[in-house]
N, C-alpha and C. Protein backbone atom coordinates (compact mmCIF):
# COMPACT_ATOMS: atom_id res chain seq x y z
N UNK A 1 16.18 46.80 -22.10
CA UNK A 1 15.12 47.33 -22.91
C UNK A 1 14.00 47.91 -22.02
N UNK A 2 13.19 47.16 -20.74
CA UNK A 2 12.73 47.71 -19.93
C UNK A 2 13.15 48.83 -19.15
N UNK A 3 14.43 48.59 -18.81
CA UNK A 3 14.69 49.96 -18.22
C UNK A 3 14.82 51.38 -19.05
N UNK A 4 14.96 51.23 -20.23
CA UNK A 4 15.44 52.28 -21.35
C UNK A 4 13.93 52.84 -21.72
N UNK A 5 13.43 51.88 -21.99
CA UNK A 5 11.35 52.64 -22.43
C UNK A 5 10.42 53.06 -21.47
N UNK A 6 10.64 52.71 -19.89
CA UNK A 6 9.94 52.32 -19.30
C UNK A 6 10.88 53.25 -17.42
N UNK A 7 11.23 54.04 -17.86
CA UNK A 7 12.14 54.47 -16.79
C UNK A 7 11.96 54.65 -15.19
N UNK A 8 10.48 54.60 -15.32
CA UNK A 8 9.66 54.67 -13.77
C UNK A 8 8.71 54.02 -13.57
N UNK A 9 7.90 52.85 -12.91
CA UNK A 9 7.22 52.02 -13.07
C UNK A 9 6.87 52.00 -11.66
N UNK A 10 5.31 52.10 -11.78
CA UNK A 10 5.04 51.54 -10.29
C UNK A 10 4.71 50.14 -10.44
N UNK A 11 3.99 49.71 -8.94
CA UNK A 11 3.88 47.91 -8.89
C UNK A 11 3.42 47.55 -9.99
N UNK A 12 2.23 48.05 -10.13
CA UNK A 12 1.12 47.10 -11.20
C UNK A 12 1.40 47.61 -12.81
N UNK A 13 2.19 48.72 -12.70
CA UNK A 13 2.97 48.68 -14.46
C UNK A 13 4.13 47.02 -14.39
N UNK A 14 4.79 47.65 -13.25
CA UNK A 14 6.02 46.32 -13.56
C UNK A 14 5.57 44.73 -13.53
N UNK A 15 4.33 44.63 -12.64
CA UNK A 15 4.07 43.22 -12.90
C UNK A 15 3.21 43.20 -14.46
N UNK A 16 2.83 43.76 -14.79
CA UNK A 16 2.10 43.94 -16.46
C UNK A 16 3.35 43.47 -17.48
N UNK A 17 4.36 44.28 -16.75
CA UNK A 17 5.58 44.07 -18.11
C UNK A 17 6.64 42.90 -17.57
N UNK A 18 6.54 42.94 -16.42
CA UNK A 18 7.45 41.54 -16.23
C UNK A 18 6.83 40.17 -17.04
N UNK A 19 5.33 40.08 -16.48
CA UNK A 19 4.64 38.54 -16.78
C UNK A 19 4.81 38.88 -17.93
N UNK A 20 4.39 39.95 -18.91
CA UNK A 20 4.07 39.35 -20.20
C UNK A 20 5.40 39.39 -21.34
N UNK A 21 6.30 40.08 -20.30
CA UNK A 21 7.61 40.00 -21.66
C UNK A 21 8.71 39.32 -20.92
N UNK A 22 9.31 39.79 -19.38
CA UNK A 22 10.77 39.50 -18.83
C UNK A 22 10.53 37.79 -18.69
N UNK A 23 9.43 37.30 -17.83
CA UNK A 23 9.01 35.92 -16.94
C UNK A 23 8.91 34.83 -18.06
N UNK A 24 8.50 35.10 -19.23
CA UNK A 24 8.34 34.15 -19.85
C UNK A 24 10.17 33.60 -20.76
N UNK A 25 10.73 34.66 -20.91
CA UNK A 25 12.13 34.02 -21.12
C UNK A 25 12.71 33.88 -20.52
N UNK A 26 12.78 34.10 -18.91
CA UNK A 26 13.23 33.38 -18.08
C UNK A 26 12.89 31.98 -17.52
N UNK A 27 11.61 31.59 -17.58
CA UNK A 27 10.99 29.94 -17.62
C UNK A 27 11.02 29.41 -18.76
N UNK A 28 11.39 29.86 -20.04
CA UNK A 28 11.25 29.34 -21.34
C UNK A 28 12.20 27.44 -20.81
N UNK A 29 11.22 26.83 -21.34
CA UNK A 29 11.57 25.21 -21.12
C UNK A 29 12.22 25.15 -19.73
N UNK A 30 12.34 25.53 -19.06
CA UNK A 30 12.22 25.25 -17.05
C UNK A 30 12.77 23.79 -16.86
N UNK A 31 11.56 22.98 -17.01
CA UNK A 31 11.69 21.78 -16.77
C UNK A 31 12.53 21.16 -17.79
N UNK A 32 12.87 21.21 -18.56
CA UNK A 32 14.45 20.93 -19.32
C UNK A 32 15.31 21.01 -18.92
N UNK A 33 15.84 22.20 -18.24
CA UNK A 33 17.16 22.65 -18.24
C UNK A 33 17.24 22.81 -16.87
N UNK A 34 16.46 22.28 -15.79
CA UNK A 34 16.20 22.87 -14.49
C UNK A 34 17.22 21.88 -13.48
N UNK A 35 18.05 21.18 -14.01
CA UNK A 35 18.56 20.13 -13.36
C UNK A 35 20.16 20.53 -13.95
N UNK A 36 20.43 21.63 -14.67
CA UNK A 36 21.50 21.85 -14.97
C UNK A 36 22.60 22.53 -13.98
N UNK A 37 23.32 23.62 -14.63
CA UNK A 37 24.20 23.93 -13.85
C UNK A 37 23.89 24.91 -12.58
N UNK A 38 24.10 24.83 -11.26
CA UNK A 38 23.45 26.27 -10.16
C UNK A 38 23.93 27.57 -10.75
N UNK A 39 25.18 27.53 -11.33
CA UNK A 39 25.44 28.96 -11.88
C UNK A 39 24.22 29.53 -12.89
N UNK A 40 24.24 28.97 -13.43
CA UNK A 40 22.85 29.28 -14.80
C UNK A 40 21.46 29.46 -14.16
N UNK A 41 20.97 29.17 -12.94
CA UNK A 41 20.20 29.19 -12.27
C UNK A 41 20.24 30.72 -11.32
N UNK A 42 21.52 31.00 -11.10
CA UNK A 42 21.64 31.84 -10.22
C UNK A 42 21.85 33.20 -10.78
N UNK A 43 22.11 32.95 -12.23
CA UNK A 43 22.75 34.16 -13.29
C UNK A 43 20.80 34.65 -13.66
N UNK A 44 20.08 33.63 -13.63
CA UNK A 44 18.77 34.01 -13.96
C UNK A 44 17.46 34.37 -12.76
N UNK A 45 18.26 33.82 -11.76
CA UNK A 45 17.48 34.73 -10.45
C UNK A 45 18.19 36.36 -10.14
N UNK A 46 19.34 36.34 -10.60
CA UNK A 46 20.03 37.93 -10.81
C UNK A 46 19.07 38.67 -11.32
N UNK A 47 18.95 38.31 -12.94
CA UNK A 47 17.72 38.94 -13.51
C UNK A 47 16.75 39.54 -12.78
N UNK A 48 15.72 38.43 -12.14
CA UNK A 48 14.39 39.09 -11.91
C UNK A 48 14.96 40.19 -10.40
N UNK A 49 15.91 39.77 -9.99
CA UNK A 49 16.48 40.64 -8.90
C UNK A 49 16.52 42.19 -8.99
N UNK A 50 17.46 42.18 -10.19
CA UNK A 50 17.79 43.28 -11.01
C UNK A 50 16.12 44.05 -11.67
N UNK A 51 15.70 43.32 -12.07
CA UNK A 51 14.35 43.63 -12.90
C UNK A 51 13.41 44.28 -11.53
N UNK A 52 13.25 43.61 -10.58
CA UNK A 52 12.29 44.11 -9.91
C UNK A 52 12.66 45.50 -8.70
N UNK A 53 14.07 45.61 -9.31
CA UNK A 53 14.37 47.11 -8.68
C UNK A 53 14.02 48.51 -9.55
N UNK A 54 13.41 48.02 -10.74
CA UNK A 54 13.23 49.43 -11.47
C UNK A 54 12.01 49.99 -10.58
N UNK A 55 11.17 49.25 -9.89
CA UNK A 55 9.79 49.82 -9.37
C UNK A 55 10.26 50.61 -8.73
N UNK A 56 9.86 52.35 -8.31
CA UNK A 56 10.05 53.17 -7.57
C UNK A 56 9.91 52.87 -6.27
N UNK A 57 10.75 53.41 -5.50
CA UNK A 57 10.90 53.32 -4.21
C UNK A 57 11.20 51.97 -3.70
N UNK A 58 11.39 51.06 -4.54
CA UNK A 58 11.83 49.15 -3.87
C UNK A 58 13.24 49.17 -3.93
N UNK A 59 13.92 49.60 -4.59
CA UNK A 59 15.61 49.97 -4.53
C UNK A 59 16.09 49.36 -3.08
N UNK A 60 15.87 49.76 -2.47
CA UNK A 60 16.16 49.66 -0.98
C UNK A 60 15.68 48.51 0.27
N UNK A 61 15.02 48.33 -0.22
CA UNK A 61 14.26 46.90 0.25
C UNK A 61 14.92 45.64 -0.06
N UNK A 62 15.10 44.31 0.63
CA UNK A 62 15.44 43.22 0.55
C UNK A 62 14.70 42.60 -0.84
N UNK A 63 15.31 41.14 -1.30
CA UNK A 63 14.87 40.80 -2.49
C UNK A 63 13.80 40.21 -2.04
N UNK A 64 13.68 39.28 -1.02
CA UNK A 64 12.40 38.31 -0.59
C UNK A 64 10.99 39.39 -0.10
N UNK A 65 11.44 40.65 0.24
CA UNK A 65 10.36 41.50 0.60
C UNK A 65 9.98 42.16 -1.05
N UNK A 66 10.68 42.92 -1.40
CA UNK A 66 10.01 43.03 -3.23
C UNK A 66 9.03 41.78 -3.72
N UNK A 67 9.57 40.55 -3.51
CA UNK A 67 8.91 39.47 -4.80
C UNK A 67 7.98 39.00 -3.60
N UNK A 68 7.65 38.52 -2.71
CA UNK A 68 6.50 38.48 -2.29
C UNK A 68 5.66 39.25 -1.83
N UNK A 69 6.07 40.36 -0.87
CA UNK A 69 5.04 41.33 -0.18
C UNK A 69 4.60 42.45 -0.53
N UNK A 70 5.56 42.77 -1.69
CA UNK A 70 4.88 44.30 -2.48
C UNK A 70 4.65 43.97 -4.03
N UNK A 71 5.24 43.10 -4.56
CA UNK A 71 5.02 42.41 -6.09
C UNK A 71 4.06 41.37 -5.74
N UNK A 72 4.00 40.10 -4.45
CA UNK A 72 3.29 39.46 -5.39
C UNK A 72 3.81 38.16 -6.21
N UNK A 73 5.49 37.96 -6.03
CA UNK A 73 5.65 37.20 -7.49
C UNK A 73 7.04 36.14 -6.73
N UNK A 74 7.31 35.10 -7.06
CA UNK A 74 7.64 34.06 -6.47
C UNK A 74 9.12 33.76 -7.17
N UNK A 75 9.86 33.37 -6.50
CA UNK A 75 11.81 33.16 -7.19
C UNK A 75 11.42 32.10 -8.10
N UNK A 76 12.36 32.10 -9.29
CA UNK A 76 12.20 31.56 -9.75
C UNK A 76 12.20 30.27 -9.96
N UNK A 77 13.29 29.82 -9.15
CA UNK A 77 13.43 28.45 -8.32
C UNK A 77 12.11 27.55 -8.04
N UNK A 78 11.36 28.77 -7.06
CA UNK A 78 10.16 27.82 -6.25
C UNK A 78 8.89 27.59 -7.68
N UNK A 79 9.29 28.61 -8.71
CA UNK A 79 8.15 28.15 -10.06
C UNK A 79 8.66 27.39 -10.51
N UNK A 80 10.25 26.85 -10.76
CA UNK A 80 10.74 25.59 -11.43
C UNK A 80 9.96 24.07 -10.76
N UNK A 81 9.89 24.27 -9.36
CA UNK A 81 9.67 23.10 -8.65
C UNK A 81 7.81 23.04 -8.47
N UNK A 82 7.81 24.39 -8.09
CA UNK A 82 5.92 24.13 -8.56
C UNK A 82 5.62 23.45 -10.20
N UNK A 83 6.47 23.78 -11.34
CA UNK A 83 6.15 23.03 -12.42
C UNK A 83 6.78 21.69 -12.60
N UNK A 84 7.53 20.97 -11.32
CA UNK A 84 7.88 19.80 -11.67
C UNK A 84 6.84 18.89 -10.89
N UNK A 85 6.60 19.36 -9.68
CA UNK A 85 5.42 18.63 -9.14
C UNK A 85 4.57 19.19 -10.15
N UNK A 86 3.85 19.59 -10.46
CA UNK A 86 2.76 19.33 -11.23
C UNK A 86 2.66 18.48 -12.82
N UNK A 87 4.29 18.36 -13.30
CA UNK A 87 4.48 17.53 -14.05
C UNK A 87 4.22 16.14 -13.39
N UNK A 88 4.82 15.94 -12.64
CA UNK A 88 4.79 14.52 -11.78
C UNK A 88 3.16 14.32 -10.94
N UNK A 89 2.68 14.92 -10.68
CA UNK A 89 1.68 14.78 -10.36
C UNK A 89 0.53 14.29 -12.17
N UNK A 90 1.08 14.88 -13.36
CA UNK A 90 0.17 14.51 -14.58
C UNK A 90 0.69 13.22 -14.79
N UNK A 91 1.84 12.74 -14.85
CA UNK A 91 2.38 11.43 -15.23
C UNK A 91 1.85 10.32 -14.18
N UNK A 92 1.64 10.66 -12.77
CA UNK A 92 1.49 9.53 -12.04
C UNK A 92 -0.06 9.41 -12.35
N UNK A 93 -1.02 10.51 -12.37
CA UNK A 93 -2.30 10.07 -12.33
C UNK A 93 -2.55 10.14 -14.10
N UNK A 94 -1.99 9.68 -15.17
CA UNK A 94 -1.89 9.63 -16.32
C UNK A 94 -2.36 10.64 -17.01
N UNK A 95 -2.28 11.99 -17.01
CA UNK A 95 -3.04 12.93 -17.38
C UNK A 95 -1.99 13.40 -18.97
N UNK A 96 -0.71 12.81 -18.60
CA UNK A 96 -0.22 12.56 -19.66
C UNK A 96 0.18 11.25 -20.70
N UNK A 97 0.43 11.40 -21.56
CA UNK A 97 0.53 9.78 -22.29
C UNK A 97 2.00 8.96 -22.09
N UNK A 98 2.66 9.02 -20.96
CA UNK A 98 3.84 8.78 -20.62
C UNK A 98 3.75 7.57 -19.58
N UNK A 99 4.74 6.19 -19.86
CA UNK A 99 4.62 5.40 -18.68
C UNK A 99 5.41 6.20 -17.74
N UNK A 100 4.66 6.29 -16.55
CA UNK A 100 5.28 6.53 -15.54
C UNK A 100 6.39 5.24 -14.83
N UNK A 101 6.48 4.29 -14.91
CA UNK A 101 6.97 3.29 -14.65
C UNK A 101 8.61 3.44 -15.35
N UNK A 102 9.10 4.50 -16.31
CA UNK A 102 10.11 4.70 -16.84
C UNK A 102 10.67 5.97 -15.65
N UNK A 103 10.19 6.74 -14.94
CA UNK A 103 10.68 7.71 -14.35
C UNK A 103 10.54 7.88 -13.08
N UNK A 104 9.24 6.78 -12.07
CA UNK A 104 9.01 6.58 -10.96
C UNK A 104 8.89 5.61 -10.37
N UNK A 105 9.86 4.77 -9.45
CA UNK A 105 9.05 3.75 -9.14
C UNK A 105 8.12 3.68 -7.70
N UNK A 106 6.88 3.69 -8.11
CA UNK A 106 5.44 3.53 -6.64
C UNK A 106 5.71 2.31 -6.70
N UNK A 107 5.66 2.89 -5.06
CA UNK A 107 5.32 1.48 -4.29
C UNK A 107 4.05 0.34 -4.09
C-alpha cells in the first residue's frame, strides 16, 4: 500500500509514514508474542527491511546503515527487548499491580 500511493519518499516523508502506519503493526502486542517462533521474528524484520528501501537513493546501502545512520530507527528486535526491560523494570519497582515474586526471583 505504501509503495503503490507513495512511490518516492525521502527520509522524513518515510519516517512520518512508517511510525504512524507500518511500526505500529509490526510491534502490535511485542511483548506477547516475542518469545515465539525466530521465523516469525525474522519474516517481520524482512518487512521493515523491505519498507525502508522505498526511500530514494538507500536501495543500495546496507540494512544497519539505512535504520540507524540515515533513518534514525532501530531493528525491531532491539525495540522488543527495550520494551521488555522496561516492563521488568515496572514490575520490580511496582509501577505495575503485578507480584513480581511470580516472574522474578531477587535476591
Amino acid at each position: 500500500m505504501v509503495k503503490r500511493n507513495f512511490p518516492r519518499l525521502d527520509t522524513a516523508s518515510f519516517n512520518i509514514i512508517y511510525k504512524g502506519y507500518l511500526r505500529p503493526h509490526l510491534e502490535f502486542c511485542a511483548q506477547a508474542w516475542s518469545r515465539t517462533l525466530e521465523k516469525d521474528k525474522l519474516v517481520l524484520e524482512k518487512v521493515q527491511r523491505r519498507a525502508n528501501k522505498l526511500v530514494c537513493g538507500l536501495k543500495n546501502k546496507s540494512y544497519s546503515d539505512r535504520l540507524r545512520i540515515i533513518l534514525g530507527l532501530t531493528t525491531l528486535e532491539a525495540k522488543r527487548l527495550r520494551g521488555d526491560l522496561i516492563e521488568t523494570y515496572k514490575i520490580v519497582h511496582r509501577k505495575e499491580d503485578i507480584d513480581h515474586h511470580q516472574f522474578l526471583n531477587l535476591c
